[in-house]
N, C-alpha and C. Protein backbone atom coordinates (compact mmCIF):
# COMPACT_ATOMS: atom_id res chain seq x y z
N UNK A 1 86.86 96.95 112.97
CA UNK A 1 88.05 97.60 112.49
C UNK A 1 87.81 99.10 112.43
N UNK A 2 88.80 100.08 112.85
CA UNK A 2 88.43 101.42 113.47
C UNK A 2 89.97 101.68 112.07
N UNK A 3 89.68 102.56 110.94
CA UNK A 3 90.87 103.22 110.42
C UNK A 3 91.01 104.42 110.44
N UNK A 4 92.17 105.27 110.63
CA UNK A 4 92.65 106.74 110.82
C UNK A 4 93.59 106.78 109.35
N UNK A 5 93.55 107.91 109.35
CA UNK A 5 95.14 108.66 108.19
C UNK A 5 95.74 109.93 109.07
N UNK A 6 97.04 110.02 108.91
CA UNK A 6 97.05 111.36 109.06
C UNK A 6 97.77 112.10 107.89
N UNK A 7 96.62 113.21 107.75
CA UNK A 7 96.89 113.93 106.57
C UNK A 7 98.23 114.55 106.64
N UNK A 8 98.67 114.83 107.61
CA UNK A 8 100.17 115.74 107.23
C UNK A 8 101.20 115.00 107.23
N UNK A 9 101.03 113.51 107.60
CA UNK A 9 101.91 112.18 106.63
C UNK A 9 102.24 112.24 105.45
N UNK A 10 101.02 112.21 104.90
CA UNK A 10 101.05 111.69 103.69
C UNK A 10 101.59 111.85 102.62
N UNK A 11 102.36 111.51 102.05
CA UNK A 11 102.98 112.08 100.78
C UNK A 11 102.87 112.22 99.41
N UNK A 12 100.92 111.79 99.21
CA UNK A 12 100.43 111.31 98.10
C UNK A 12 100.57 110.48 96.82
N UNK A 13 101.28 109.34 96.98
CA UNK A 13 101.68 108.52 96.65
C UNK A 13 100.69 107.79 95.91
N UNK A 14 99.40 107.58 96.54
CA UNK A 14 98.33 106.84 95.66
C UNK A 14 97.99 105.65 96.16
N UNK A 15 99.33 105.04 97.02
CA UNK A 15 99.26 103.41 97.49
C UNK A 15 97.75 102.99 97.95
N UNK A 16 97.25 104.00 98.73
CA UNK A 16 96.06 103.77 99.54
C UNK A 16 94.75 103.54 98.82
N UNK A 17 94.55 104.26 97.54
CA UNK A 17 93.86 104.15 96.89
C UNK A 17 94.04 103.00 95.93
N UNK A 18 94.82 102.81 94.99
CA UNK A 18 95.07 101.55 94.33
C UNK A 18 94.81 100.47 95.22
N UNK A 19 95.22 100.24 96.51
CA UNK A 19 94.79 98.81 96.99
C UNK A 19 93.45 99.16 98.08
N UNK A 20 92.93 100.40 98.31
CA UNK A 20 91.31 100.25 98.42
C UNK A 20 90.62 101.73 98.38
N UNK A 21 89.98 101.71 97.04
CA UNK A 21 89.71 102.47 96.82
C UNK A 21 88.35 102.75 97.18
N UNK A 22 87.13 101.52 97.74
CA UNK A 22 86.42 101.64 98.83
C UNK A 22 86.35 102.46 100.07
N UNK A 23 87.78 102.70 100.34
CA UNK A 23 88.03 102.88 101.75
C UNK A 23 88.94 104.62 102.12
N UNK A 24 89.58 104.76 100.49
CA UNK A 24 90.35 105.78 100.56
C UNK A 24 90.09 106.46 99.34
N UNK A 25 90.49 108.03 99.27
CA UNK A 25 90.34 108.72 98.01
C UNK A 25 91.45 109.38 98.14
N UNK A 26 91.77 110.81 97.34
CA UNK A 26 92.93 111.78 97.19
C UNK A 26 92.06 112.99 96.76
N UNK A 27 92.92 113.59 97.65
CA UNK A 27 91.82 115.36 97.31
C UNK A 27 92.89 115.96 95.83
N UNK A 28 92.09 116.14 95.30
CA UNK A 28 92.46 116.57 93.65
C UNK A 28 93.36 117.69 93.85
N UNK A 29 93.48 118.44 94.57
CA UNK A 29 94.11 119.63 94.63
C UNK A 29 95.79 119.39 94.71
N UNK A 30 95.57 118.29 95.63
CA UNK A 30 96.99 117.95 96.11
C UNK A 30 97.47 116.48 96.50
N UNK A 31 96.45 115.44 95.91
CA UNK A 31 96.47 114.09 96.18
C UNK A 31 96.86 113.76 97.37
N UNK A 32 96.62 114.25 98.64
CA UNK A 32 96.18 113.97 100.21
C UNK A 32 95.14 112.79 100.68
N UNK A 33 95.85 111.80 101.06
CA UNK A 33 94.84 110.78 101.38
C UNK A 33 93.32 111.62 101.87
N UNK A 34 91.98 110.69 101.59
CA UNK A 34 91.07 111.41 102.09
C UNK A 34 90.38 109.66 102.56
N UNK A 35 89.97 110.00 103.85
CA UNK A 35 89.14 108.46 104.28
C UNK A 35 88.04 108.54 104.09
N UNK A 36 87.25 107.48 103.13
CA UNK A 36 85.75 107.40 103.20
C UNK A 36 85.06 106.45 104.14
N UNK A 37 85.78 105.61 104.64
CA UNK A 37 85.41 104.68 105.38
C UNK A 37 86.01 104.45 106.63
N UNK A 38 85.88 105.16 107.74
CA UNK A 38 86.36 105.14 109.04
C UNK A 38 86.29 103.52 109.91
N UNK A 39 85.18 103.01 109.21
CA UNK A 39 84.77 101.67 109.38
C UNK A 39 84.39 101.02 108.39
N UNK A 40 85.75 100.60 107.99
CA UNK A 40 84.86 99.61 106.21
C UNK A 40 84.39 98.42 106.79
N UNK A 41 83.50 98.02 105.76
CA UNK A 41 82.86 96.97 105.94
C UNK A 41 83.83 95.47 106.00
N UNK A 42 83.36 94.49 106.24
CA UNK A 42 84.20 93.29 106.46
C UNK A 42 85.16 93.06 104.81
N UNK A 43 83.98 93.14 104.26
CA UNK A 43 84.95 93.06 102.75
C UNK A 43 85.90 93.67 102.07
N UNK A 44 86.23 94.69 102.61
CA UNK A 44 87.12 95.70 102.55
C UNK A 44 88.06 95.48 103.74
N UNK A 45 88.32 94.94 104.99
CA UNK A 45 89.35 94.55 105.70
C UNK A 45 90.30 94.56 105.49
N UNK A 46 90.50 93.89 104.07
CA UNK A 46 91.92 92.84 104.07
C UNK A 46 92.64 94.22 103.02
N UNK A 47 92.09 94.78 102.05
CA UNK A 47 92.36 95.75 101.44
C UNK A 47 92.57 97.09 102.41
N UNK A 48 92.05 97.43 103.52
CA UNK A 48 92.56 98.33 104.42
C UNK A 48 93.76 98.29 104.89
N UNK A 49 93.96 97.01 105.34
CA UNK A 49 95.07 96.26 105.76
C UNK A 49 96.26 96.54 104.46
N UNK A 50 96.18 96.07 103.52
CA UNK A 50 97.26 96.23 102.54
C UNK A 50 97.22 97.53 101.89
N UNK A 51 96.59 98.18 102.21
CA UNK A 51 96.81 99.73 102.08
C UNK A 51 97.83 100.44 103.09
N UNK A 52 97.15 100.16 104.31
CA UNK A 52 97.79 100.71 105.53
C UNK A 52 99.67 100.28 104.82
N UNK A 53 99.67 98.74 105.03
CA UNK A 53 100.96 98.39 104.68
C UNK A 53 101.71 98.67 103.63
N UNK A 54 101.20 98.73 102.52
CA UNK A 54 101.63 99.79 100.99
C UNK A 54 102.41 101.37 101.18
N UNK A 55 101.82 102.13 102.32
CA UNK A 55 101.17 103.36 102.49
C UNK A 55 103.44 103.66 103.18
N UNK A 56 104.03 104.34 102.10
CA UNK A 56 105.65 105.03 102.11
C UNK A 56 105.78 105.72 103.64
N UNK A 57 104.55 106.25 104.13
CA UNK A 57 104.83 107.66 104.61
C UNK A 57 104.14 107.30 106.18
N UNK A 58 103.76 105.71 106.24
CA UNK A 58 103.00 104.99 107.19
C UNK A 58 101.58 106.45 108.21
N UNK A 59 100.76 106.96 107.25
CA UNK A 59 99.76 107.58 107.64
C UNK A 59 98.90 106.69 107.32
N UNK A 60 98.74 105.70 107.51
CA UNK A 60 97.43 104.87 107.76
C UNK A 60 97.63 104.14 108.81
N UNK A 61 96.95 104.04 110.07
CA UNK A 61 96.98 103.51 111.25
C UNK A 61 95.27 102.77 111.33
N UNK A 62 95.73 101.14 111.78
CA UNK A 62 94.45 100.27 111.28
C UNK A 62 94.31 99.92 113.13
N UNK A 63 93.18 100.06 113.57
CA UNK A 63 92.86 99.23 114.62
C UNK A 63 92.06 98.35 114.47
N UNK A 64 92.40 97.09 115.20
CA UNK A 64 91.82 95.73 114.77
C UNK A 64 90.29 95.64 115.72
């Protein structure tokens, strides 16, 4: 699993983080998705996945 954001999507909403916060953060300045995990691990999948899908402003793009 290969995940992207794009930052000038985003509308800082939080979605991404509440459902994986493994995988995603928010830059404090301006709550801008930030990716920690370009490749999460298997256990984190399914939570990438329902992030991506959570995500208002669809800046999370998941390749399988």
């Amino acid at each position: 699993m290969k995940v992207t954001v794009d930052q000038d999507k985003c509308v800082s909403s939080g979605q991404c983080v509440l459902n994986a916060s493994d995988v995603f953060d928010q830059r404090d300045e301006d709550g801008v998705v930030v990716l920690l995990a370009p490749s999460p691990p298997a256990d984190q999948a399914d939570n990438a996945r329902r992030a991506a899908a959570a995500c208002p402003a669809q800046a999370i793009y998941v390749e399988e």
